[in-house]
C-alpha atoms as a PDB file:
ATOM      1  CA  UNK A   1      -6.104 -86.710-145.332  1.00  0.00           C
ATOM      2  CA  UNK A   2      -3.445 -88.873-143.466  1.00  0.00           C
ATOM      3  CA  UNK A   3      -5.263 -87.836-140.110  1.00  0.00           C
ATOM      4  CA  UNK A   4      -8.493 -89.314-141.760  1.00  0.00           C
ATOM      5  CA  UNK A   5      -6.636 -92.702-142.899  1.00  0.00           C
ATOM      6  CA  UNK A   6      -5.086 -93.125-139.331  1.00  0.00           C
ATOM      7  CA  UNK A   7      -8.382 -93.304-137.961  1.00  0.00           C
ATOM      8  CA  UNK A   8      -9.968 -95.041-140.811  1.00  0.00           C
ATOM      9  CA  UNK A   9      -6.967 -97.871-139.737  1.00  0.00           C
ATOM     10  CA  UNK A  10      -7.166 -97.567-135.882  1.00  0.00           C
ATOM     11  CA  UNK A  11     -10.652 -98.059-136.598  1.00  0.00           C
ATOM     12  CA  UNK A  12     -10.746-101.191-138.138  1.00  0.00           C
ATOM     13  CA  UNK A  13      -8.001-102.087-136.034  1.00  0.00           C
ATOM     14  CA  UNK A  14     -10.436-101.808-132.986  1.00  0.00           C
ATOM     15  CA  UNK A  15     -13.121-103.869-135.231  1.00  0.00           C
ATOM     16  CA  UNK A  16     -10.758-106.569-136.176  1.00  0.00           C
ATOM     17  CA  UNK A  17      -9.188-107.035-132.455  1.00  0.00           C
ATOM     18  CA  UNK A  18     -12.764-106.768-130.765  1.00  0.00           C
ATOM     19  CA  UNK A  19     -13.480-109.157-127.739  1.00  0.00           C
ATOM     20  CA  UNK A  20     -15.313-112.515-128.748  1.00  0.00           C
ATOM     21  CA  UNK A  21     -17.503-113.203-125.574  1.00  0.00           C
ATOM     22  CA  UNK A  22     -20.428-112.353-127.384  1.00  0.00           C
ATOM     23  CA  UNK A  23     -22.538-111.239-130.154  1.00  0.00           C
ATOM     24  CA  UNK A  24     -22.313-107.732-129.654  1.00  0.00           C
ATOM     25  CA  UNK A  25     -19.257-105.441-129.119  1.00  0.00           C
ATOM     26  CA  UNK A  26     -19.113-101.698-128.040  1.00  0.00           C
ATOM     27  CA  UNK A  27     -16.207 -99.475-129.617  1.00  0.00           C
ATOM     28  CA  UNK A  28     -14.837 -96.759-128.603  1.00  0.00           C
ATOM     29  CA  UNK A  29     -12.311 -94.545-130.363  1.00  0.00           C
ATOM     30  CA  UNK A  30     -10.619 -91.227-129.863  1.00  0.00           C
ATOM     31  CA  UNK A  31     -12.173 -87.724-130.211  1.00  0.00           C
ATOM     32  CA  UNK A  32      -9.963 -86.605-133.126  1.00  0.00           C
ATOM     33  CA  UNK A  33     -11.906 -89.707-135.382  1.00  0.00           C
ATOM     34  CA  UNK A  34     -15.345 -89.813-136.847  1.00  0.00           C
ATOM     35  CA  UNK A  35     -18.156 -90.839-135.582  1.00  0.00           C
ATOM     36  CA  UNK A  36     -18.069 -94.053-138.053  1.00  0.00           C
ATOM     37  CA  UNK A  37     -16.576 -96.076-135.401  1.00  0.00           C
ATOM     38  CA  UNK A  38     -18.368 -94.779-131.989  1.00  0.00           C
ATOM     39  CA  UNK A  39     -20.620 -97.516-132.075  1.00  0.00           C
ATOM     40  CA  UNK A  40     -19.999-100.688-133.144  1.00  0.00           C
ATOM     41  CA  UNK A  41     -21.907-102.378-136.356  1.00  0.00           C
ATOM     42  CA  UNK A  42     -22.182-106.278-135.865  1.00  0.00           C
ATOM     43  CA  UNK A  43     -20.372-107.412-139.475  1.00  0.00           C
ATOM     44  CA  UNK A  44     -22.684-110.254-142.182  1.00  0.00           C
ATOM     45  CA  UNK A  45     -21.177-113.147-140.917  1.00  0.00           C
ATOM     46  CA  UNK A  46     -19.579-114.679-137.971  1.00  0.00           C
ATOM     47  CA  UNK A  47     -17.935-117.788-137.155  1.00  0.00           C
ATOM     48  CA  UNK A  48     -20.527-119.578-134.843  1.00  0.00           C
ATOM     49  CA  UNK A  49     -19.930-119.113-131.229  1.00  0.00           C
ATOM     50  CA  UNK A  50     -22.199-121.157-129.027  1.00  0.00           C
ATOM     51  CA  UNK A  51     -23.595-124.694-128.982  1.00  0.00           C
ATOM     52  CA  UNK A  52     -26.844-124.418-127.544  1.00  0.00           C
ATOM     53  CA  UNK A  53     -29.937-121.823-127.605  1.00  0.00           C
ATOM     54  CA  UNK A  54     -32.532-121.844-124.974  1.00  0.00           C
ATOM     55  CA  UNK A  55     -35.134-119.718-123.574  1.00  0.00           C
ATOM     56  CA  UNK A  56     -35.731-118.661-120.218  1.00  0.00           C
ATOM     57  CA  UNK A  57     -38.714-116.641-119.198  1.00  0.00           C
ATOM     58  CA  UNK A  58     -37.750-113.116-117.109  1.00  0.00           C
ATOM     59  CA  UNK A  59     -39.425-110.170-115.417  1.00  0.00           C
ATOM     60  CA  UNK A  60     -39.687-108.008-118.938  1.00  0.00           C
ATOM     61  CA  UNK A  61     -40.777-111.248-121.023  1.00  0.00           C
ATOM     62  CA  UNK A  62     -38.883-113.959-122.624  1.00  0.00           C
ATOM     63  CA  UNK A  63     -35.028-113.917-123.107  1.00  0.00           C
ATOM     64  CA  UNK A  64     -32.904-115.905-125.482  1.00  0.00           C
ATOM     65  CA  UNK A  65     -29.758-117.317-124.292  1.00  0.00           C
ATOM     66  CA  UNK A  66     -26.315-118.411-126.292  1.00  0.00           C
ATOM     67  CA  UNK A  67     -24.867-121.339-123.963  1.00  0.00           C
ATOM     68  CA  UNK A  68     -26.219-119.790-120.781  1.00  0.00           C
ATOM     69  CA  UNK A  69     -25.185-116.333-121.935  1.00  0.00           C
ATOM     70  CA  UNK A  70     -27.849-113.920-122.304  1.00  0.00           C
ATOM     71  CA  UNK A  71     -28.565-112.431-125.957  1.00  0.00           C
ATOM     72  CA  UNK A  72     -27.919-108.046-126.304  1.00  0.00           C
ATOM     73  CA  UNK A  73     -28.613-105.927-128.787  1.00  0.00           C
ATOM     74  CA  UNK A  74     -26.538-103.779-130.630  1.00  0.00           C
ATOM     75  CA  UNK A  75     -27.100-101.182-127.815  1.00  0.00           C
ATOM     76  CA  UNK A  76     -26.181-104.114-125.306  1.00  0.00           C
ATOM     77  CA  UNK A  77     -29.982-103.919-123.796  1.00  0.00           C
ATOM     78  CA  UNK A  78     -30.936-107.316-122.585  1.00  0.00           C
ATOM     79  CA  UNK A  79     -32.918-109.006-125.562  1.00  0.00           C
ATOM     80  CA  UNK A  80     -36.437-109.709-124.249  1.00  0.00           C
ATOM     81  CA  UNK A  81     -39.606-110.796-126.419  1.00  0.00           C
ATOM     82  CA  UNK A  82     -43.481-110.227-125.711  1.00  0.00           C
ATOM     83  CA  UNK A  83     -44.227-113.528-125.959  1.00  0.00           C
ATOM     84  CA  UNK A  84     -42.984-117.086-126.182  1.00  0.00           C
ATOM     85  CA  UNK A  85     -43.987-118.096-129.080  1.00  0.00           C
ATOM     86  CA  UNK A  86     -42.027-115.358-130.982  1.00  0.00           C
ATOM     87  CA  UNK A  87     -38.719-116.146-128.705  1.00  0.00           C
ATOM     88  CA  UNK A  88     -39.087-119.303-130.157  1.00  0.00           C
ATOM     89  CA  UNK A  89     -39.066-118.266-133.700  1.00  0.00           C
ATOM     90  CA  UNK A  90     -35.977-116.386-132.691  1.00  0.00           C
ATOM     91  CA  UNK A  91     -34.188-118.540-131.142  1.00  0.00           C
ATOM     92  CA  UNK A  92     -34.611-121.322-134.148  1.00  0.00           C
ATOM     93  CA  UNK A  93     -33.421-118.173-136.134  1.00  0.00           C
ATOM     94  CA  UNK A  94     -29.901-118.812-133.938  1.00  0.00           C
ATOM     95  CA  UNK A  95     -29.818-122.580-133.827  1.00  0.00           C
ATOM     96  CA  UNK A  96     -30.542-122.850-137.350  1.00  0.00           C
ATOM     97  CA  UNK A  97     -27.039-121.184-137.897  1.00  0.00           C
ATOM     98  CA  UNK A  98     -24.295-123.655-139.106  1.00  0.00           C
ATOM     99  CA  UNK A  99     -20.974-123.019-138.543  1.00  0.00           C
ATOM    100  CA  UNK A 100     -21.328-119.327-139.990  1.00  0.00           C
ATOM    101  CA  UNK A 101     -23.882-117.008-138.556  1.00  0.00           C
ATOM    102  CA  UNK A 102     -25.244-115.149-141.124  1.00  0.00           C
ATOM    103  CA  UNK A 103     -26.546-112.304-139.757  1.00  0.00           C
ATOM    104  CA  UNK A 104     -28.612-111.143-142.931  1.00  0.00           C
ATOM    105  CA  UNK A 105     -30.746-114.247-142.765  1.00  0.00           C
ATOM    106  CA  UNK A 106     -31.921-113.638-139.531  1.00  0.00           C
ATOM    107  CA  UNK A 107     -34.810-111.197-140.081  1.00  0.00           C
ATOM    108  CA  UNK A 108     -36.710-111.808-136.998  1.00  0.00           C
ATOM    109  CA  UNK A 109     -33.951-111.116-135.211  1.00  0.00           C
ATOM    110  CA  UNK A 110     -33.115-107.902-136.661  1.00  0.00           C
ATOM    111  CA  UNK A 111     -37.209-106.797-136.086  1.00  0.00           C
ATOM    112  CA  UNK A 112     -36.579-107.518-132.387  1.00  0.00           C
ATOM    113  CA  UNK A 113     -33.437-105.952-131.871  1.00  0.00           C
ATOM    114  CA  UNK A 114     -35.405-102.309-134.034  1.00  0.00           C
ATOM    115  CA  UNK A 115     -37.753-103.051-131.856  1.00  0.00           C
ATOM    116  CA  UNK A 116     -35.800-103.050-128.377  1.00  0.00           C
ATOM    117  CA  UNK A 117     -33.165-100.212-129.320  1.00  0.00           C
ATOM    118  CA  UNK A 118     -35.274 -97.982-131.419  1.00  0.00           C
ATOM    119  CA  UNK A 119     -32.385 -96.899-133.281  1.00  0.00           C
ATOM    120  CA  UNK A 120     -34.865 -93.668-135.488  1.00  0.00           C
ATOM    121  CA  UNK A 121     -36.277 -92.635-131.790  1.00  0.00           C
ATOM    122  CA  UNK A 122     -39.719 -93.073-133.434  1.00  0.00           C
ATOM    123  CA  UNK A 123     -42.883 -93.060-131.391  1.00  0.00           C
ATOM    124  CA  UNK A 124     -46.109 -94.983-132.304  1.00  0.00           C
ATOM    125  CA  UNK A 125     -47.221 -92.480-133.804  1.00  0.00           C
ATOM    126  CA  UNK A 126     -44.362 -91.679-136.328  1.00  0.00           C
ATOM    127  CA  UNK A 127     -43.812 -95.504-137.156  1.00  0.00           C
ATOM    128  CA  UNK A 128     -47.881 -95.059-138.697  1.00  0.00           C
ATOM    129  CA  UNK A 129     -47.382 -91.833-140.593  1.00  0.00           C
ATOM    130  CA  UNK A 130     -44.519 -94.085-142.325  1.00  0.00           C
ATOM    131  CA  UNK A 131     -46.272 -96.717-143.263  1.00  0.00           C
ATOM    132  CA  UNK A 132     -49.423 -94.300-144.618  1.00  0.00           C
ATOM    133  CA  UNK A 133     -47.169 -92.441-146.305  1.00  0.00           C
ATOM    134  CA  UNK A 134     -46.752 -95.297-148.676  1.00  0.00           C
ATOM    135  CA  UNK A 135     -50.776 -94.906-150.289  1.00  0.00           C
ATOM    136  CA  UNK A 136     -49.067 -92.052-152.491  1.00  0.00           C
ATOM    137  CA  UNK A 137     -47.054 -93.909-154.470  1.00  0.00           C
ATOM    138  CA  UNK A 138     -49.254 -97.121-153.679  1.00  0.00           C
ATOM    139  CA  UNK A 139     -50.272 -99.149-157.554  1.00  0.00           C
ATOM    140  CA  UNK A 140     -52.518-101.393-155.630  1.00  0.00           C
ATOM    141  CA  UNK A 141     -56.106-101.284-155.087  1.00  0.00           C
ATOM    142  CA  UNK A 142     -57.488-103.157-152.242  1.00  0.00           C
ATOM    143  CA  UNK A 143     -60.618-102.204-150.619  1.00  0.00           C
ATOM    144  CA  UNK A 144     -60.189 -98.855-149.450  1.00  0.00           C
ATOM    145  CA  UNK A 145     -61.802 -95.627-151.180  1.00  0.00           C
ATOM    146  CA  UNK A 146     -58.911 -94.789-153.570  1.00  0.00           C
ATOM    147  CA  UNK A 147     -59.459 -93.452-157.276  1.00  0.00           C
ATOM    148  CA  UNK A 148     -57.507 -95.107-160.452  1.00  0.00           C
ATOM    149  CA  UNK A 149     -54.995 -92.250-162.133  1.00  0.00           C
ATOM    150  CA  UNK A 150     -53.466 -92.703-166.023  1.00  0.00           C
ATOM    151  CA  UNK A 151     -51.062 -90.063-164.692  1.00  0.00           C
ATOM    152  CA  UNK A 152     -47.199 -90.513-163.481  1.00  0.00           C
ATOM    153  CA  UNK A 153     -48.462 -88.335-160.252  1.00  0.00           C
ATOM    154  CA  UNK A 154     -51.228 -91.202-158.847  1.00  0.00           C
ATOM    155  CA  UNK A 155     -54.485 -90.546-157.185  1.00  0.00           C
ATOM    156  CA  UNK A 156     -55.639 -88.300-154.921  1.00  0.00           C
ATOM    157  CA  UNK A 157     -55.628 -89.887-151.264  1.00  0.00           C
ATOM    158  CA  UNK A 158     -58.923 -88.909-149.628  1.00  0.00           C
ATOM    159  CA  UNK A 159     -58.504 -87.456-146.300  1.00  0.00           C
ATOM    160  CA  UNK A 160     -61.049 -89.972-144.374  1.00  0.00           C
ATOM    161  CA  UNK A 161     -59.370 -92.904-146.191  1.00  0.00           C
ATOM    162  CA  UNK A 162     -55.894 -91.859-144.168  1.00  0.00           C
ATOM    163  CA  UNK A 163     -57.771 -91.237-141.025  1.00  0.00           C
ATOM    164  CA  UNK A 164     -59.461 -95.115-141.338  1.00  0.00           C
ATOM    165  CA  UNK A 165     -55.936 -96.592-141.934  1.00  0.00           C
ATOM    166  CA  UNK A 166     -54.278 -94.710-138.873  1.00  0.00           C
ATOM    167  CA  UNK A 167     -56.636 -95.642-137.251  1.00  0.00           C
ATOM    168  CA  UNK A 168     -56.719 -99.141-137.620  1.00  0.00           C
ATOM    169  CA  UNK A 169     -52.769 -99.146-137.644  1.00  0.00           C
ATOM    170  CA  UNK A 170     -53.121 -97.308-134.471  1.00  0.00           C
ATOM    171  CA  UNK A 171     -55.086-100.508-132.948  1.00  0.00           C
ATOM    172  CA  UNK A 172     -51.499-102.077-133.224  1.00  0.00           C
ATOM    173  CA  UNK A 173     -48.506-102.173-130.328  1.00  0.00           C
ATOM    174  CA  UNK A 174     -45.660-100.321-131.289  1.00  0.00           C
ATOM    175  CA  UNK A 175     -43.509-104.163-131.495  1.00  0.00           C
ATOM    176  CA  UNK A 176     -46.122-104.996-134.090  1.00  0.00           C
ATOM    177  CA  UNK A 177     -45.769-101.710-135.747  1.00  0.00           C
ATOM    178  CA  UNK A 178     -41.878-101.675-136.360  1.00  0.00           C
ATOM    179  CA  UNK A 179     -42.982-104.792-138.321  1.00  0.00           C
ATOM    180  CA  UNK A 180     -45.821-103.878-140.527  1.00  0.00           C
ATOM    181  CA  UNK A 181     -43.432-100.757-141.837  1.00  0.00           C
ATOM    182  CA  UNK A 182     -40.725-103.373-142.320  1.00  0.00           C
ATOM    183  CA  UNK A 183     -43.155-105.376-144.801  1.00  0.00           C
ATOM    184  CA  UNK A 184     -44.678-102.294-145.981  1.00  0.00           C
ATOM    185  CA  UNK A 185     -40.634-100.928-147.187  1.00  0.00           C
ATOM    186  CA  UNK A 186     -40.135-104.465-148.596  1.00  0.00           C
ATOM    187  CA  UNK A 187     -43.668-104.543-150.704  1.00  0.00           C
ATOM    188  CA  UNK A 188     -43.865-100.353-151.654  1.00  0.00           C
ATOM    189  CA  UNK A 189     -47.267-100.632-150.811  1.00  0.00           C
ATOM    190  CA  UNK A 190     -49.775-100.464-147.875  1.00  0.00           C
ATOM    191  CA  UNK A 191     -52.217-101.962-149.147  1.00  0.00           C
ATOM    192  CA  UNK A 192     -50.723-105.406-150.080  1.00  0.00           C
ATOM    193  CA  UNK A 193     -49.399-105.442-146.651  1.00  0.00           C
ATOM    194  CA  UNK A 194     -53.103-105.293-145.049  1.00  0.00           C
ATOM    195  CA  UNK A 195     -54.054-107.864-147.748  1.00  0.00           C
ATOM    196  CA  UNK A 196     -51.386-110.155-146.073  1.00  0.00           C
ATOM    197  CA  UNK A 197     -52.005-108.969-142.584  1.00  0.00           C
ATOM    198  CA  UNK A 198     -55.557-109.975-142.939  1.00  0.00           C
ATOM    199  CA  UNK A 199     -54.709-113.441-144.955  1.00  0.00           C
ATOM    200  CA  UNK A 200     -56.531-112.458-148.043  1.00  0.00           C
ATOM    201  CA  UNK A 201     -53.152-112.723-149.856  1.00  0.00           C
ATOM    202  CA  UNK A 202     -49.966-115.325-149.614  1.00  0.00           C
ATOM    203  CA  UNK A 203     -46.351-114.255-149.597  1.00  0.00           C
ATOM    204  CA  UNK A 204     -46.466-115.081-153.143  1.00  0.00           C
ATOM    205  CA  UNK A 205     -49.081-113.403-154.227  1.00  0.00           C
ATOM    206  CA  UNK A 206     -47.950-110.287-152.317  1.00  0.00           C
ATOM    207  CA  UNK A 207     -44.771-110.545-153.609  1.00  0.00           C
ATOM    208  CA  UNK A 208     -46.172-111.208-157.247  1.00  0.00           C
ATOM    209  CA  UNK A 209     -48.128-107.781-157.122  1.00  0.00           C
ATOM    210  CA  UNK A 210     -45.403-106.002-155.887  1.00  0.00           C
ATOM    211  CA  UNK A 211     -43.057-106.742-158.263  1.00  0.00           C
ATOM    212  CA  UNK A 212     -45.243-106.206-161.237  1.00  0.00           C
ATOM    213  CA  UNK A 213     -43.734-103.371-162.778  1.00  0.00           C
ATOM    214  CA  UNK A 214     -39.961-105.708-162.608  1.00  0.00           C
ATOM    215  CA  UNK A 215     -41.984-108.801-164.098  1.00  0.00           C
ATOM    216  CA  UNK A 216     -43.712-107.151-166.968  1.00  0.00           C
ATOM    217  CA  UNK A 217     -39.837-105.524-167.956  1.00  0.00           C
ATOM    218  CA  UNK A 218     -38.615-109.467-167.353  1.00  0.00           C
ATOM    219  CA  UNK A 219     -40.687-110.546-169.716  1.00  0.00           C
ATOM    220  CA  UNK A 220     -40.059-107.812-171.991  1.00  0.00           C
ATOM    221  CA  UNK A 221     -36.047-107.688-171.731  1.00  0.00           C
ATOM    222  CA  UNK A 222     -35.452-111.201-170.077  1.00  0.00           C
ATOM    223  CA  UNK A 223     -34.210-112.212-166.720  1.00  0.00           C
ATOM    224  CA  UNK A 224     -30.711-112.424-165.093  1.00  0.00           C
ATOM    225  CA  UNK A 225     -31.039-115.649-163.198  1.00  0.00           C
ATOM    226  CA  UNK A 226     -28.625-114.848-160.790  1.00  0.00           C
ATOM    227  CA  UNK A 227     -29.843-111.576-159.994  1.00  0.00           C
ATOM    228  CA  UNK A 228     -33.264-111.164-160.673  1.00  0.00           C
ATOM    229  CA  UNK A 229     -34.110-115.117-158.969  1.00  0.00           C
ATOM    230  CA  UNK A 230     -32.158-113.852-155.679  1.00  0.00           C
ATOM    231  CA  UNK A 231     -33.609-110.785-155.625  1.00  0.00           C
ATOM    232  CA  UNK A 232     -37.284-112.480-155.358  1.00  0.00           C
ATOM    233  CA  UNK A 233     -36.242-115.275-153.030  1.00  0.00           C
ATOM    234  CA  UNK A 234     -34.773-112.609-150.662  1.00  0.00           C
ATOM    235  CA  UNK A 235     -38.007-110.614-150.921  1.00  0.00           C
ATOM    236  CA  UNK A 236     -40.310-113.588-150.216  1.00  0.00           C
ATOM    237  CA  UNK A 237     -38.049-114.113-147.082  1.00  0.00           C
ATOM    238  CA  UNK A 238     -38.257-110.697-146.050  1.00  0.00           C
ATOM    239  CA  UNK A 239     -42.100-110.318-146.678  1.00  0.00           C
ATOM    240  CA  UNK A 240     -42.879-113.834-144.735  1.00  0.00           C
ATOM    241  CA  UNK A 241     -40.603-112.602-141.872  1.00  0.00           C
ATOM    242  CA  UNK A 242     -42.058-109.171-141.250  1.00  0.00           C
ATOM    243  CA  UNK A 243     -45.740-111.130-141.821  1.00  0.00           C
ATOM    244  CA  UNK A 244     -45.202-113.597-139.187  1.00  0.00           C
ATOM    245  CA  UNK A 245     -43.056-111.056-136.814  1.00  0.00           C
ATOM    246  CA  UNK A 246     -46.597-108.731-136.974  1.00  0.00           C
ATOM    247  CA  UNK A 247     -48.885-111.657-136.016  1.00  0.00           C
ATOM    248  CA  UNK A 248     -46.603-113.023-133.367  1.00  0.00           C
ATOM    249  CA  UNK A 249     -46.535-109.568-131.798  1.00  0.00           C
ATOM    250  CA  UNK A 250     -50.266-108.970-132.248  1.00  0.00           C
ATOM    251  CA  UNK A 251     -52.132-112.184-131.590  1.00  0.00           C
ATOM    252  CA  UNK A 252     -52.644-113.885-127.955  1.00  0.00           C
ATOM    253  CA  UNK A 253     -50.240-117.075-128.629  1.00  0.00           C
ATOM    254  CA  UNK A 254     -49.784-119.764-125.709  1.00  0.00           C
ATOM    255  CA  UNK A 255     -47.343-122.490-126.025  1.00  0.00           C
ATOM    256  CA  UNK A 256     -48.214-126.121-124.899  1.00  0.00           C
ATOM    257  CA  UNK A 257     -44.733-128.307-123.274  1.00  0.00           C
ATOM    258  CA  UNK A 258     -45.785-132.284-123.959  1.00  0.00           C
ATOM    259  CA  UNK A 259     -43.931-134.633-121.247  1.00  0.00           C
ATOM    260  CA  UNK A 260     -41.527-136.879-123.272  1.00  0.00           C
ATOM    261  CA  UNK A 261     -43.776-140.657-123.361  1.00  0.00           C
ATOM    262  CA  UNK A 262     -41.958-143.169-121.980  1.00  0.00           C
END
């Protein structure tokens, strides 16, 4: 046990004393400690480190740089983007940080760096079977051949109906895909994420219907203000994040530079 607490110390001790060049840190500590502290886990908040954020357009797409100082990733890989117009959304995502960088706010950021490290290993096909897996437990009909159950167990998925959603997921890039999962985790249903995807629902709405189960005990039991309103907020956030993040990644966006009129 006093082995364990010397490492859990010189642990933190490496955390606490870390370089502050940048955004990301790699730590490395002896073989007789665990594993927690082989790789280094960016903390919630920082003290903001850099003035400026630009972009600059490279050889594997479009990079975001700190005061000249090119963005990592938790696995220090070079932080590219597919396209500009998402690079842009991310690097608002930075400026828009006041003197503390909250990390936890910045859910685009966090999509690109799952993205770029692939932290699971998960192929294309993996990241689908994840997000299909979700029809199961799905309490949301919309527009796809599923029967209504009275029972705690849900419908029986038919087999074509999977094949037709992997199928259309599978018309996705992998970038896109890490995204539609993401929204898919945050709603606890598939099918209110391809009602978004497709802009036959609103973050509200989406939101709304996901949470209906929560709002019918609300109105039963009441609401904890601080609690229950944060918890919806933060959803909505999450939901319009992962949304956008999926069309940025899937749509052909070009970005148009006006000269300054004198």
């Amino acid at each position: 046990m006093w082995r364990s607490g010397l490492c859990l110390r010189d642990g933190w001790r490496h955390l606490l004393n870390r370089p502050s060049g940048g955004p990301v840190v790699s730590v490395q500590t002896g073989t007789d400690c665990p594993s927690l502290f082989r790789a280094y886990v960016p903390p919630a908040e920082r003290k903001r480190f850099y003035q400026n954020v630009s972009i600059t357009q490279g050889e594997g797409g479009f990079e975001i740089n700190l005061d000249h100082r090119k963005l990592k990733t938790p696995q220090a890989k070079l932080f590219t983007v597919p396209s500009e117009a998402l690079a842009i959304a991310v690097a608002t995502e930075w400026d828009s940080q006041q003197d503390t960088i909250k990390f936890y706010t910045m859910h685009l950021t966090t999509l690109c760096n799952t993205s770029l490290d692939n932290p699971t290993q998960r192929n294309k096909d993996q990241l689908i079977r994840a997000a299909v897996k979700f029809l199961d437990t799905d309490t949301i009909w919309f527009g796809v051949e599923i029967g209504s159950s009275t029972s705690i167990l849900g419908p029986s998925i038919p087999a074509r109906t999977r094949e037709v959603l992997a199928s259309h997921l599978a018309s996705y890039s992998t970038w896109a895909l890490q995204g539609i999962e993401f929204v898919v985790a945050q709603l606890k249903s598939m099918l209110l994420t391809l009602g978004l995807l497709d802009l036959r629902l609103t973050v509200e709405q989406a939101v709304l219907l996901s949470r209906l189960e929560e709002e019918y005990q609300i109105q039963k039991w009441g609401n904890v203000e601080w609690a229950h309103d944060y918890e919806l907020q933060e959803l909505r956030a999450r939901t319009a994040a992962g949304t956008l993040f999926v069309h940025l990644c899937s749509e052909s966006t070009g970005v148009k530079h006006k000269l300054p009129q004198e």
